[in-house]
N, C-alpha and C. Protein backbone atom coordinates (compact mmCIF):
# COMPACT_ATOMS: atom_id res chain seq x y z
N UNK A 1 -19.46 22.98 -35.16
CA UNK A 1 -19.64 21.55 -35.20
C UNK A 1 -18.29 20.84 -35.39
N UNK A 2 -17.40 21.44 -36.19
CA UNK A 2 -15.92 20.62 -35.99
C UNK A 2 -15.42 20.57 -34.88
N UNK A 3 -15.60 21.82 -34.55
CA UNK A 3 -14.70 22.01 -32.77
C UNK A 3 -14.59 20.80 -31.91
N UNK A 4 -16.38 20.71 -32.08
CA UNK A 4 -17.07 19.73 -30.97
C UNK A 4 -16.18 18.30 -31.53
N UNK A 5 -16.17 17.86 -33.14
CA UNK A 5 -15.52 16.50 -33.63
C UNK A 5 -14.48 16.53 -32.83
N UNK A 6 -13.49 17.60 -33.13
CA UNK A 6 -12.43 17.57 -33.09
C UNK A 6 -11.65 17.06 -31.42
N UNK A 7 -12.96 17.90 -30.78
CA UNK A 7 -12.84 17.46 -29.12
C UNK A 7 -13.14 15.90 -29.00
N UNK A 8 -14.08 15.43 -29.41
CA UNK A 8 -14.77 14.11 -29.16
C UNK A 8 -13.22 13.21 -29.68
N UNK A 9 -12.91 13.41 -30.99
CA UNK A 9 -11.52 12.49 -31.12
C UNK A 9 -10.45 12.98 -30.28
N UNK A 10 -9.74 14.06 -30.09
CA UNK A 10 -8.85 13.86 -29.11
C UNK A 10 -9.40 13.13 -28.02
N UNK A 11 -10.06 13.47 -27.51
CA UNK A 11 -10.57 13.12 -26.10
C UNK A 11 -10.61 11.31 -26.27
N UNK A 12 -11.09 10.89 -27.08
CA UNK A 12 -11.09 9.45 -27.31
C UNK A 12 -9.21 8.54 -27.67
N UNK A 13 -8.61 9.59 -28.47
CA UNK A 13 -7.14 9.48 -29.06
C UNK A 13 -6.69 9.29 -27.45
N UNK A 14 -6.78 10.37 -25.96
CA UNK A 14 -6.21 10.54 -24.96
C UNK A 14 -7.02 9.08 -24.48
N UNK A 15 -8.02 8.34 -24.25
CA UNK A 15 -8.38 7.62 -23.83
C UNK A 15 -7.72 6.34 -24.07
N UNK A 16 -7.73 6.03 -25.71
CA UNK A 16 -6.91 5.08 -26.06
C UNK A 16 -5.25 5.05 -25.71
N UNK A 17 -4.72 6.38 -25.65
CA UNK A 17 -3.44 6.47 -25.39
C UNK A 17 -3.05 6.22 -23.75
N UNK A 18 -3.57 6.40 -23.00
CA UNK A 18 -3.62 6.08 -22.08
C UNK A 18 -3.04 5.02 -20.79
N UNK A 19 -4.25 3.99 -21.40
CA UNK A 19 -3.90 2.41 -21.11
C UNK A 19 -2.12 1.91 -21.45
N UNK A 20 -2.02 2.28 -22.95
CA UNK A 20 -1.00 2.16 -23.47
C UNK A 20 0.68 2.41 -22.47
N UNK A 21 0.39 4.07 -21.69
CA UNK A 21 1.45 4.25 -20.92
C UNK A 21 1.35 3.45 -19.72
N UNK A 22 0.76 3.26 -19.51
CA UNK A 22 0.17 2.21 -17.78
C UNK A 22 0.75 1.14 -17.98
N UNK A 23 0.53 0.78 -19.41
CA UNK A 23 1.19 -1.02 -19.71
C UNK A 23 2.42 -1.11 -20.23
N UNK A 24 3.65 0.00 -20.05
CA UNK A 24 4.65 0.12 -20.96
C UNK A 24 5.59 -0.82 -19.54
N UNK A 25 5.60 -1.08 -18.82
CA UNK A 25 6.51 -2.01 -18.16
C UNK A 25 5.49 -3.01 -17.57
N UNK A 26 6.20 -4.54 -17.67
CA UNK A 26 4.93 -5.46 -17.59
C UNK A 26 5.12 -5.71 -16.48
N UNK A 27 4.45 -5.85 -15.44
CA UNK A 27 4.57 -6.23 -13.92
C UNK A 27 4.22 -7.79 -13.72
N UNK A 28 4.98 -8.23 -12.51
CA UNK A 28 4.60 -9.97 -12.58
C UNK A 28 3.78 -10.07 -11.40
N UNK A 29 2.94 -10.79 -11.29
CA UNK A 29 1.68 -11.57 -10.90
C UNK A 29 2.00 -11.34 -9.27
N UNK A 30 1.25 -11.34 -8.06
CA UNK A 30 1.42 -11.22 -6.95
C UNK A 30 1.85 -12.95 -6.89
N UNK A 31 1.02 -13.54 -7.41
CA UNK A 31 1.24 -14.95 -7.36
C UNK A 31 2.81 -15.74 -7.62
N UNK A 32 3.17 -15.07 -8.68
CA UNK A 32 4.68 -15.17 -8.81
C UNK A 32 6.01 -14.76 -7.55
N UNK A 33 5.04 -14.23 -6.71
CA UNK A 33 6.32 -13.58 -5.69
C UNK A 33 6.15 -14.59 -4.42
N UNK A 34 7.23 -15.10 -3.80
CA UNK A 34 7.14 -15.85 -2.29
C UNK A 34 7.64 -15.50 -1.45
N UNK A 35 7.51 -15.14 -0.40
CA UNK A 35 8.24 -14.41 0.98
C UNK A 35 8.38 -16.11 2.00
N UNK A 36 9.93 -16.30 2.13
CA UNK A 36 9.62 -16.95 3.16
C UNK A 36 10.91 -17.07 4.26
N UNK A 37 10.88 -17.65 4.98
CA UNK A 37 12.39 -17.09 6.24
C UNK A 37 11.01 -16.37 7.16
N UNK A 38 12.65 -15.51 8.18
CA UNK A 38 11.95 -14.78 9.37
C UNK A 38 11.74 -12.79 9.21
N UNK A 39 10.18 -12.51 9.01
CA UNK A 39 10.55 -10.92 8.36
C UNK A 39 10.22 -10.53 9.72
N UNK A 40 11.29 -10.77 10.56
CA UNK A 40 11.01 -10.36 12.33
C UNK A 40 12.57 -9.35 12.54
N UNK A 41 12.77 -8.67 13.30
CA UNK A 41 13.64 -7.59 13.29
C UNK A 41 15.01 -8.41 13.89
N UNK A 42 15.90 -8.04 13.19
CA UNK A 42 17.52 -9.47 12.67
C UNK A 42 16.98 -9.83 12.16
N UNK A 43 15.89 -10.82 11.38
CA UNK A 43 15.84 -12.10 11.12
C UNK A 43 16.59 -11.68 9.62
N UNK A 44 16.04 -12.70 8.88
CA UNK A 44 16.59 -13.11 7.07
C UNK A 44 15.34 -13.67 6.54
N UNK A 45 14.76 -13.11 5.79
CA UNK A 45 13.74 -13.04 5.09
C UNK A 45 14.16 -13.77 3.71
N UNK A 46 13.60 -14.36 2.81
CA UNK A 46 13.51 -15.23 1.47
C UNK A 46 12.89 -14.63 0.35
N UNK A 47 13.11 -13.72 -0.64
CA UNK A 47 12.00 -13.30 -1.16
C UNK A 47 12.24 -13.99 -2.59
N UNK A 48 11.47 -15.15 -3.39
CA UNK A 48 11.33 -15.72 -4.95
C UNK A 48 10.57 -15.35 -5.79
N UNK A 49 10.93 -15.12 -7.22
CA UNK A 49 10.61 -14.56 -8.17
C UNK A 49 10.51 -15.77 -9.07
N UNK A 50 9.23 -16.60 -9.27
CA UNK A 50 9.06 -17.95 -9.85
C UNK A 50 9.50 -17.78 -11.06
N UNK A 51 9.58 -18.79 -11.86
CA UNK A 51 10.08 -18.80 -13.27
C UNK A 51 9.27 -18.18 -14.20
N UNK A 52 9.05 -17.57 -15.09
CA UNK A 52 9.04 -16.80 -15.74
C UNK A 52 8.57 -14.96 -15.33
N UNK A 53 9.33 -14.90 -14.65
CA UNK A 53 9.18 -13.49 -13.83
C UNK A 53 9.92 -12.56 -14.68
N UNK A 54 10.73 -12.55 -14.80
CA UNK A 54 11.96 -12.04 -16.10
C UNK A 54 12.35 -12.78 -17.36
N UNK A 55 13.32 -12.30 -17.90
CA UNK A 55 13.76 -12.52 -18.76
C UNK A 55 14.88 -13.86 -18.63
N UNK A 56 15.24 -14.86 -19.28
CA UNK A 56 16.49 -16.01 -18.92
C UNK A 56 17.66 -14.69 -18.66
N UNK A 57 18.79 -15.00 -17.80
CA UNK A 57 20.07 -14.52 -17.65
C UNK A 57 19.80 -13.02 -17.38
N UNK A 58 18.62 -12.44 -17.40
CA UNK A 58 18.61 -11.06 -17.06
C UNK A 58 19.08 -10.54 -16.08
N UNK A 59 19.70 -8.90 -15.76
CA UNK A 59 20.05 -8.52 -15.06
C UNK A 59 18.92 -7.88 -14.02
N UNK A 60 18.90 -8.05 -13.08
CA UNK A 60 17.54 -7.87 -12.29
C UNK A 60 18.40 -6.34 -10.80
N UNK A 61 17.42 -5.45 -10.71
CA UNK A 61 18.16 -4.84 -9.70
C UNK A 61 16.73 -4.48 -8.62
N UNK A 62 17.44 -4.93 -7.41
CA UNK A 62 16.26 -5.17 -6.13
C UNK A 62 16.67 -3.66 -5.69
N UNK A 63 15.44 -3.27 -4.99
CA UNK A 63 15.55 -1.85 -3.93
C UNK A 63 14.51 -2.44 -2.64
N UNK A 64 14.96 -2.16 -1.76
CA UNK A 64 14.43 -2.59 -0.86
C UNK A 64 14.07 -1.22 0.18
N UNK A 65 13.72 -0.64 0.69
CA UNK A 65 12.80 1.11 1.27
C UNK A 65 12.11 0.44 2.48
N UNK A 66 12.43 0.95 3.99
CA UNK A 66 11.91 0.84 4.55
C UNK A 66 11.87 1.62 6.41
N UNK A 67 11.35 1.53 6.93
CA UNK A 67 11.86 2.14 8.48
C UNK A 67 12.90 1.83 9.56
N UNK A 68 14.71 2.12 8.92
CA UNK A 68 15.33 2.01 9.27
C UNK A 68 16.06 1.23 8.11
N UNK A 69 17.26 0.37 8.59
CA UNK A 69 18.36 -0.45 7.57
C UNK A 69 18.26 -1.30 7.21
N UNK A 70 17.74 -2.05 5.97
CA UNK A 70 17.92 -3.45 5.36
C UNK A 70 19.15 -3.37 4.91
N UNK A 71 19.82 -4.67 4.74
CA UNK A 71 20.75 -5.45 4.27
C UNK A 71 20.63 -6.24 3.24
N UNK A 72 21.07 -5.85 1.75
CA UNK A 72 21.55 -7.20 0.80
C UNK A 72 22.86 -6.99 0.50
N UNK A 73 22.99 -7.99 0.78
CA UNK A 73 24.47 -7.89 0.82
C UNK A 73 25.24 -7.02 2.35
N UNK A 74 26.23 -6.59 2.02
CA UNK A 74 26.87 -5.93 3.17
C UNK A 74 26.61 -4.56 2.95
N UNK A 75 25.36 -4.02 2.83
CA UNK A 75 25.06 -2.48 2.54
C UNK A 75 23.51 -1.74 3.46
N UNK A 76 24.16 -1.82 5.20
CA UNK A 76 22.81 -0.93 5.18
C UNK A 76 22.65 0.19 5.18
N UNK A 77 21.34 0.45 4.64
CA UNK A 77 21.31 1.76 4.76
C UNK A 77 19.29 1.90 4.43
N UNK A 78 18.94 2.95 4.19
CA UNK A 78 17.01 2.82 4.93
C UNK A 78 16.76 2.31 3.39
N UNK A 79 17.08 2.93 2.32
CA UNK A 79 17.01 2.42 0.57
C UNK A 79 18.38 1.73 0.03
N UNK A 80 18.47 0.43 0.00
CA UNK A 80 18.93 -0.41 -0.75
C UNK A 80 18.75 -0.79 -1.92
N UNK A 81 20.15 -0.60 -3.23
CA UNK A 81 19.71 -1.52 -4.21
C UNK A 81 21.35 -2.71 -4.25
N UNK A 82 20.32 -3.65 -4.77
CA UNK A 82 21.61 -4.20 -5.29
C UNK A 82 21.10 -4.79 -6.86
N UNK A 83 22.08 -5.46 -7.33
CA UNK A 83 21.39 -6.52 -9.08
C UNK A 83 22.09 -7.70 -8.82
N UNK A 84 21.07 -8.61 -9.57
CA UNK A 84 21.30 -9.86 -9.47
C UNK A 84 21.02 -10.74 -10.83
N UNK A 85 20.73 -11.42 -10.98
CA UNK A 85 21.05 -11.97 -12.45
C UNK A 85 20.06 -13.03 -12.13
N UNK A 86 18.97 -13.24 -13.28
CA UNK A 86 17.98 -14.21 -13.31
C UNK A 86 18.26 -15.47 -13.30
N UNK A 87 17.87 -16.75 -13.32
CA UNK A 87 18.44 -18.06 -14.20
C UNK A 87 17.84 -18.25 -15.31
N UNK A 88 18.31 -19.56 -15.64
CA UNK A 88 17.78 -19.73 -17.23
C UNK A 88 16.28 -19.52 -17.32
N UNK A 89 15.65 -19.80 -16.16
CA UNK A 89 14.17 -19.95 -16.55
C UNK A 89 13.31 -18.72 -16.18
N UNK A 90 14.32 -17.39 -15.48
CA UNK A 90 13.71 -15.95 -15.57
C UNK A 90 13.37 -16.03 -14.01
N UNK A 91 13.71 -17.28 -13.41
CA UNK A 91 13.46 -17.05 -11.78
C UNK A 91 14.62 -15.91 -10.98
N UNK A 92 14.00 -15.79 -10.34
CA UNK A 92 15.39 -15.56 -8.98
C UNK A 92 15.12 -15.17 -7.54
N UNK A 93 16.13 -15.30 -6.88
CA UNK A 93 15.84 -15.22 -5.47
C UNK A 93 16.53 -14.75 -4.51
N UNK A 94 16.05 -13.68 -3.35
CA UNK A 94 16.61 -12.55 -2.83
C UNK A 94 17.01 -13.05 -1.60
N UNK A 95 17.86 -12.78 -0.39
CA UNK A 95 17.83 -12.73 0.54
C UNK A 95 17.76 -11.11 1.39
N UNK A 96 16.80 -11.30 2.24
CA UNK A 96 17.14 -9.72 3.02
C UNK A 96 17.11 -9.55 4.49
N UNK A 97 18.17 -9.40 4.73
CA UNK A 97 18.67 -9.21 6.13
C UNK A 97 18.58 -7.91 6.73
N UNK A 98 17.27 -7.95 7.70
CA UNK A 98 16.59 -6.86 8.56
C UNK A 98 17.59 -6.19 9.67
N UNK A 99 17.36 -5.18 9.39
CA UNK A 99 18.36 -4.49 10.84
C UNK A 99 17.75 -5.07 12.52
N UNK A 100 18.31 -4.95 13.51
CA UNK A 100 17.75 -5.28 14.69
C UNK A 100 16.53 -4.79 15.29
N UNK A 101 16.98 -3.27 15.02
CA UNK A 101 15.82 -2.41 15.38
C UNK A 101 14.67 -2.11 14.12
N UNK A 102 14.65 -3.22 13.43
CA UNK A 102 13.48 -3.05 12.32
C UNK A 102 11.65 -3.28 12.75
N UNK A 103 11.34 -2.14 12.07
CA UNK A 103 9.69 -2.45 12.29
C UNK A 103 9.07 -1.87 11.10
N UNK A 104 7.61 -1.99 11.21
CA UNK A 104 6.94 -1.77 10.17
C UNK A 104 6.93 -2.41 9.07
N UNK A 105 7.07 -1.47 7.69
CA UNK A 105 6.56 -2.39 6.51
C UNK A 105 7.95 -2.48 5.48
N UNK A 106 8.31 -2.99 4.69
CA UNK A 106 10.08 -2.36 3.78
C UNK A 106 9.14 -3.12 2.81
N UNK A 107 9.40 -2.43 1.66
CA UNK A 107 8.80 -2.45 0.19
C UNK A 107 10.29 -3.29 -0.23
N UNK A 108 9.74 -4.42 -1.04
CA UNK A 108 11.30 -4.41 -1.82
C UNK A 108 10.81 -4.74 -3.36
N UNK A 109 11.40 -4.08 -4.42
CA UNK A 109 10.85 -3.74 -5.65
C UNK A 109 11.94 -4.61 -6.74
N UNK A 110 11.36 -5.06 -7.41
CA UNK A 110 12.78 -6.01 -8.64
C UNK A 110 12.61 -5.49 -9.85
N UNK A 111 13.42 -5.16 -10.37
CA UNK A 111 12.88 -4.66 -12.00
C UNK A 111 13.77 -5.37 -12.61
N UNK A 112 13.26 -5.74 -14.03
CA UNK A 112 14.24 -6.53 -15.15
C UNK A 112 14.91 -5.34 -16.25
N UNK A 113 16.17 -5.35 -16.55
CA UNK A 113 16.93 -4.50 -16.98
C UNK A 113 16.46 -4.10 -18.26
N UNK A 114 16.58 -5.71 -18.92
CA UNK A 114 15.94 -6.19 -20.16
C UNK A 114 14.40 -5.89 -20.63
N UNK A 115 13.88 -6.82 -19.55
CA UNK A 115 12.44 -6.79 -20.02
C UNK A 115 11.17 -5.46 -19.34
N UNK A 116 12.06 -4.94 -18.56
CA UNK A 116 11.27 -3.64 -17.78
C UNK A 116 10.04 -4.49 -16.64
N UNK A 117 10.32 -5.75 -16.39
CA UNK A 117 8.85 -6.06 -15.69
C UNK A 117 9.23 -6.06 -14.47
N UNK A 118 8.07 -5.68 -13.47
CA UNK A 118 8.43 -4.90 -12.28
C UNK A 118 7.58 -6.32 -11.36
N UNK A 119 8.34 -6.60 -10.02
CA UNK A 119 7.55 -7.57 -9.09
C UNK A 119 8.25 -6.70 -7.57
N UNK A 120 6.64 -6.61 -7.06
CA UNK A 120 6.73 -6.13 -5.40
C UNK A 120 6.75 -6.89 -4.62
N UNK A 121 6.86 -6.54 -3.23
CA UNK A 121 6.69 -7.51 -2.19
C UNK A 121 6.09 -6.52 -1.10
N UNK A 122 6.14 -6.75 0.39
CA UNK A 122 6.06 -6.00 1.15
C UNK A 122 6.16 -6.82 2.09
N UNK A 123 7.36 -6.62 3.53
CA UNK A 123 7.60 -7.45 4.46
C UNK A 123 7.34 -6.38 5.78
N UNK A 124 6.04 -7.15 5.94
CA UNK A 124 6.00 -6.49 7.50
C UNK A 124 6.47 -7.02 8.81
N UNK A 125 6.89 -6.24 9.33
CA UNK A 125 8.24 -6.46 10.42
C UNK A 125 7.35 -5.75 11.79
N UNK A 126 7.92 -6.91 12.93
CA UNK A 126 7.52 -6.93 13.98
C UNK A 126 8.79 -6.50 15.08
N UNK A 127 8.91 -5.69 16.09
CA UNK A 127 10.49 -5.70 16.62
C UNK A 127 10.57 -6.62 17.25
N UNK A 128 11.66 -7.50 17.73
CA UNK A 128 12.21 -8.76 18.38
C UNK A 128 11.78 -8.39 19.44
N UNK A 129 11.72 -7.18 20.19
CA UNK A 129 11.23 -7.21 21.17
C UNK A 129 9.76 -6.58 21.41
N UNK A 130 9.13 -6.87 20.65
CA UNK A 130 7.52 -6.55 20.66
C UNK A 130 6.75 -7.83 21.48
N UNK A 131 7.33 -8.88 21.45
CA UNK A 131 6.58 -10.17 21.86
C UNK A 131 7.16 -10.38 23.21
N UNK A 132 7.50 -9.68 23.90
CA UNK A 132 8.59 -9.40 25.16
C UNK A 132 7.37 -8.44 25.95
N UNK A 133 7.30 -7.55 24.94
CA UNK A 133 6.82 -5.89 25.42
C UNK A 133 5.17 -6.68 25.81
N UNK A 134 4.79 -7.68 24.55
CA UNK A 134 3.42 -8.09 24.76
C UNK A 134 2.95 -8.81 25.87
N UNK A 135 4.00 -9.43 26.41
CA UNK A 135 3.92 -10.42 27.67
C UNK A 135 4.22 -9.78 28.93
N UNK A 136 4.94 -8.79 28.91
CA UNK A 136 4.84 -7.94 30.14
C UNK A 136 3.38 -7.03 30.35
N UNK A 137 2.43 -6.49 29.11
CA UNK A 137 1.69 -5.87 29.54
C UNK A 137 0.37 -6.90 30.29
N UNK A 138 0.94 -8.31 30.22
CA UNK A 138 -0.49 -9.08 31.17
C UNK A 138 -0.46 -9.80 29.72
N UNK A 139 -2.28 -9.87 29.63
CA UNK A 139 -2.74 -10.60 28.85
C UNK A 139 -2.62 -10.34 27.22
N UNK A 140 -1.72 -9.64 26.90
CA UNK A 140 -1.24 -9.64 25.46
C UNK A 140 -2.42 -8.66 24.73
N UNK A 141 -3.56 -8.09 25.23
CA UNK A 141 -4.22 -7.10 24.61
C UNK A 141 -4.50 -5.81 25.08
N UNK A 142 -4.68 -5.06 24.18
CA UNK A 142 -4.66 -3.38 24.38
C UNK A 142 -5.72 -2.95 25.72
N UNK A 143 -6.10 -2.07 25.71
CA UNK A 143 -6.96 -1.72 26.93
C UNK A 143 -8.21 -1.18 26.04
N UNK A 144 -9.38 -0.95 26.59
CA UNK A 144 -10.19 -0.56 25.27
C UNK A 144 -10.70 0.83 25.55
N UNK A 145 -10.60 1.76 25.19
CA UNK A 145 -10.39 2.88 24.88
C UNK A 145 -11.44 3.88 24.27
N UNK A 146 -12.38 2.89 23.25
CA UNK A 146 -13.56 3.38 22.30
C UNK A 146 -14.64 3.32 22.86
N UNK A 147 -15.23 3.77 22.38
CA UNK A 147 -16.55 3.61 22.18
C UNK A 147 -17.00 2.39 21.05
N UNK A 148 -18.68 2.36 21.37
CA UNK A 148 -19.00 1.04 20.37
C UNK A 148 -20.09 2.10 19.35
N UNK A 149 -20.22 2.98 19.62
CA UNK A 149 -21.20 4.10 18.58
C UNK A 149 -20.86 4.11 17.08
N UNK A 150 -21.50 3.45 15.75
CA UNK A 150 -20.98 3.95 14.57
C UNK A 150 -21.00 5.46 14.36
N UNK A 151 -19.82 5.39 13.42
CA UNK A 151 -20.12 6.61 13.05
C UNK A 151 -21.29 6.74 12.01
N UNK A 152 -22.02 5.99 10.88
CA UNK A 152 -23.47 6.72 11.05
C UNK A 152 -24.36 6.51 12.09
N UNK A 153 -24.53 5.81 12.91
CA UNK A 153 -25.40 6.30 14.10
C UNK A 153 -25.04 8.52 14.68
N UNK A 154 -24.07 8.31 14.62
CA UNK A 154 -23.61 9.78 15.26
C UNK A 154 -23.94 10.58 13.73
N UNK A 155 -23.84 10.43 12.56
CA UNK A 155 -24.47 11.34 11.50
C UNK A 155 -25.47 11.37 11.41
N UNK A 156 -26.52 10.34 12.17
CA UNK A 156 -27.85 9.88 11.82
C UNK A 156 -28.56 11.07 12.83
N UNK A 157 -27.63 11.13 14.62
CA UNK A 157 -27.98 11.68 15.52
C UNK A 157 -27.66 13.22 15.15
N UNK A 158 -26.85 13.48 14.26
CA UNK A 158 -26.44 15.18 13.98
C UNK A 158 -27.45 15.55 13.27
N UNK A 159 -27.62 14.61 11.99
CA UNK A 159 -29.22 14.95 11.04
C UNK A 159 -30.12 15.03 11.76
N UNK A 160 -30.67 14.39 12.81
CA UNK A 160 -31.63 14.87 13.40
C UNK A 160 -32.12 15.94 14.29
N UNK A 161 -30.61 16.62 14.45
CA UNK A 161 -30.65 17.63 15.61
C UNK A 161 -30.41 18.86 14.59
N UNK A 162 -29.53 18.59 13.22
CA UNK A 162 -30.38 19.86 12.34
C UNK A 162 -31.76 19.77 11.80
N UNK A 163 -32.31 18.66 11.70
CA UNK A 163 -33.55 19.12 10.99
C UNK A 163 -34.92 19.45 12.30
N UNK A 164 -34.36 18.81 13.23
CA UNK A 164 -35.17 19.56 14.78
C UNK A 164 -35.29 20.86 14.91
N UNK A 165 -33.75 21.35 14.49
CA UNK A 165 -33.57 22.75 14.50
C UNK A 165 -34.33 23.64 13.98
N UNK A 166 -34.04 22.94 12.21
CA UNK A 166 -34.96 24.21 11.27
C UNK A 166 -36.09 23.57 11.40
N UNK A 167 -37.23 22.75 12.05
CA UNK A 167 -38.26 22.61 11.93
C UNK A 167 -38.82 23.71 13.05
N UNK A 168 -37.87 23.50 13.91
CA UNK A 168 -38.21 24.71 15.40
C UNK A 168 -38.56 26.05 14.61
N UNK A 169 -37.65 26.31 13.39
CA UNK A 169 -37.33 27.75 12.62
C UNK A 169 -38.37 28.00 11.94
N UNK A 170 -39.31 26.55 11.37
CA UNK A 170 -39.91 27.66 10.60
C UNK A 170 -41.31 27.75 11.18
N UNK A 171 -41.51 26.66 12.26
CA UNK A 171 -42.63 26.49 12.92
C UNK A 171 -42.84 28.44 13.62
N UNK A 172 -41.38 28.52 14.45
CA UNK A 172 -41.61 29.94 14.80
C UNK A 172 -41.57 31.13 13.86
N UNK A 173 -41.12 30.39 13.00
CA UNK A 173 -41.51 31.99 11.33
C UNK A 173 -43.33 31.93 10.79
N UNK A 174 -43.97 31.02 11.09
CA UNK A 174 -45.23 30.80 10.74
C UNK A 174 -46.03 31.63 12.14
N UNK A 175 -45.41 30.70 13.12
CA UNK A 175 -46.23 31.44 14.00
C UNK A 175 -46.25 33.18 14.44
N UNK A 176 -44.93 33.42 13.45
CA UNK A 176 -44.90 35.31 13.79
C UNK A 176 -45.78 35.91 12.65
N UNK A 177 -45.90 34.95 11.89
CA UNK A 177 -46.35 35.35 10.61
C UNK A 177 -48.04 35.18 11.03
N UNK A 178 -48.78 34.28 11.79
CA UNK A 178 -49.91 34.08 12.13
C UNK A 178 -50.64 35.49 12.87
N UNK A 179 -49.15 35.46 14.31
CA UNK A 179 -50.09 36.55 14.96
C UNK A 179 -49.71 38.23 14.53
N UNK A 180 -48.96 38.34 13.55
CA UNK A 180 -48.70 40.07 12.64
C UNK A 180 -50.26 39.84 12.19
N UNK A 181 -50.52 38.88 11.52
CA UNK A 181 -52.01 39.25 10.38
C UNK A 181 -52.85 39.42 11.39
């Protein structure tokens, strides 16, 4: 009977402890973050960290990760960091300059030196010449390719073709069983 206590409180101690590590750096609000500029391949993207995002005067360091070279500052390369310094009111604000041949998605991540609080973004990138590529194929849409079948309709149609099966199975196990007696 202790064993069992003894399990029930750790197990509750690990529960409470838990939450605790999850919340040890405070993250800021999606709402707090603004993307604005061009996140098109060259362009210059805007990324703001509203006022109270950090700490006043904090040292803030951006990483920016993505498919191919961002630019802050004069540094590309596919993972960028640079630091930047909050203002008085814990705002601040990024510029990021996309390589030419940029596409897909580039994460760019801010952490406060000071206060550990973490704000994301995510700029999805189109290539400069995708809207080129779209107007040459005609009417700007794909060709269609699918089918319109859900996939449970097609699990619905597999269930029925096993239980057809073993109904076939046992109908003919009865009937061997009928004409032996």
């Amino acid at each position: 009977m202790k064993k069992i206590i003894a399990a029930i409180v750790l197990a509750s101690a690990a529960l409470i402890a838990t939450p605790a590590a999850a919340n040890a750096a405070g993250y800021v609000p999606a709402s707090n973050v603004s993307v604005s500029g061009s996140a098109v391949a060259g362009g210059t993207a805007t990324v703001g960290f509203a006022a109270g995002s950090f700490t006043p005067d904090e040292t803030v360091t951006v990483s920016v990760t993505g498919a191919g070279a961002a630019t802050l500052g004069a540094l590309p390369t596919t993972t960028v960091s640079k630091t930047y310094v909050a203002s008085s009111t814990g705002a601040a604000t990024v510029r990021v300059t996309l390589p030419a041949g940029a596409s897909g998605t580039y994460s760019l991540t801010a952490t406060g030196a000071t206060s550990g609080n973490v704000a994301t973004t995510a700029l999805t990138v189109v290539p400069a010449d995708g809207a080129a590529a779209t107007a040459a194929s005609g009417n700007g849409t794909l060709a269609f390719t699918g089918g319109t079948i859900s996939a449970l309709a097609l699990w619905v149609a597999g269930g029925a073709v096993v239980l057809g099966g073993g109904l076939l199975a046992v109908r003919t196990s009865v009937r061997r069983q009928r004409t032996a007696a």
